[in-house]
Protein backbone atom coordinates (compact mmCIF):
# COMPACT_ATOMS: atom_id res chain seq x y z
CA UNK A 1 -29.83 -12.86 7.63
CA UNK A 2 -29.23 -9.27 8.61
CA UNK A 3 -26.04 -7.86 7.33
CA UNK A 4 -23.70 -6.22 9.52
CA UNK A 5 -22.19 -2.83 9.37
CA UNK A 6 -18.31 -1.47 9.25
CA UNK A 7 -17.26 1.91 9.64
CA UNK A 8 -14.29 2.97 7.03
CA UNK A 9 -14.13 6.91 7.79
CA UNK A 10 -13.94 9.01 10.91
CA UNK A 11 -13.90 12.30 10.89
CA UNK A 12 -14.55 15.56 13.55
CA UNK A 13 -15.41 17.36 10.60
CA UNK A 14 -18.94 16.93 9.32
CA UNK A 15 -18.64 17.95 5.65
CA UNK A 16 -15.65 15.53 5.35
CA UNK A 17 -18.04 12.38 5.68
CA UNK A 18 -20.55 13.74 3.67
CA UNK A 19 -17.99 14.54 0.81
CA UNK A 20 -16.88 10.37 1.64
CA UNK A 21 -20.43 9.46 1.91
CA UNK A 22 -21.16 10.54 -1.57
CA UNK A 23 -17.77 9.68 -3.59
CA UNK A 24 -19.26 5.50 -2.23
CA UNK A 25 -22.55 6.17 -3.17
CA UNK A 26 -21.81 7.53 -7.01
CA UNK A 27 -19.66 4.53 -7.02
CA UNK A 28 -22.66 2.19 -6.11
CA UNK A 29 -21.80 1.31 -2.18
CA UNK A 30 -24.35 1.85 0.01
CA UNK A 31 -23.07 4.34 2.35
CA UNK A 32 -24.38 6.15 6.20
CA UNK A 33 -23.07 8.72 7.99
CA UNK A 34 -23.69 8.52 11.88
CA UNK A 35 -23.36 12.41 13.10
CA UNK A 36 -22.12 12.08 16.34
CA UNK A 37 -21.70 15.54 17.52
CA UNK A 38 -22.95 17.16 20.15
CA UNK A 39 -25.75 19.74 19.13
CA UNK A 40 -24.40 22.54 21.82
CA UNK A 41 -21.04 22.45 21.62
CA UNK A 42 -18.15 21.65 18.61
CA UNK A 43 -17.18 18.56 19.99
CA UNK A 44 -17.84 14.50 18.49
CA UNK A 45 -17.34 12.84 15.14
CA UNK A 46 -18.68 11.88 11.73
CA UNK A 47 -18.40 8.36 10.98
CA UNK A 48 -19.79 6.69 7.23
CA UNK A 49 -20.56 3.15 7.54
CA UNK A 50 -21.03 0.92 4.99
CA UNK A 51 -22.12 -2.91 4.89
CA UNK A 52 -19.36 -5.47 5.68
CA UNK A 53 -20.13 -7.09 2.48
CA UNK A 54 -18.57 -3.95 0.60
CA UNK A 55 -16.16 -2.71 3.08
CA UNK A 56 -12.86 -4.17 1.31
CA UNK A 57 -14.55 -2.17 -2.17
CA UNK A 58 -15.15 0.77 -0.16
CA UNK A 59 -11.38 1.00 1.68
CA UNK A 60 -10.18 0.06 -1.37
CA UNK A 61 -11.94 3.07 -3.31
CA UNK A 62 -11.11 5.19 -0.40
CA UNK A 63 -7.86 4.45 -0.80
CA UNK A 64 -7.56 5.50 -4.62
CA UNK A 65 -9.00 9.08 -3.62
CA UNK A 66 -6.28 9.74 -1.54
CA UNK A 67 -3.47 9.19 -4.31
């Protein structure tokens, strides 16, 4: 069965989802970014997605690295 993804970060700032992208991956959740912005001008979003099967772990992290 395929697994499904969740996103559990937005951003419009690039670097900001690859900072959250990395904090899940040293704590073993398989994280992706999706770079949605557009190449000419400095417009769009990051988003990190992670499989649904971790998402509650991953919010949950995310959570305690904002306190």
């Amino acid at each position: 069965m395929e697994e499904s993804w969740i996103s559990v970060f937005r951003s419009g700032e690039v670097y900001q989802a690859e900072i959250i992208k990395q904090k899940l991956e040293e704590n073993g959740i398989h994280a992706v970014m999706i770079n949605k912005h557009d190449s000419a001008l400095p417009i769009g979003e990051a988003i990190v997605i992670v499989e649904a099967s971790e998402k509650e772990k991953a919010l949950k992290l995310l959570a305690d690295h904002r306190e």
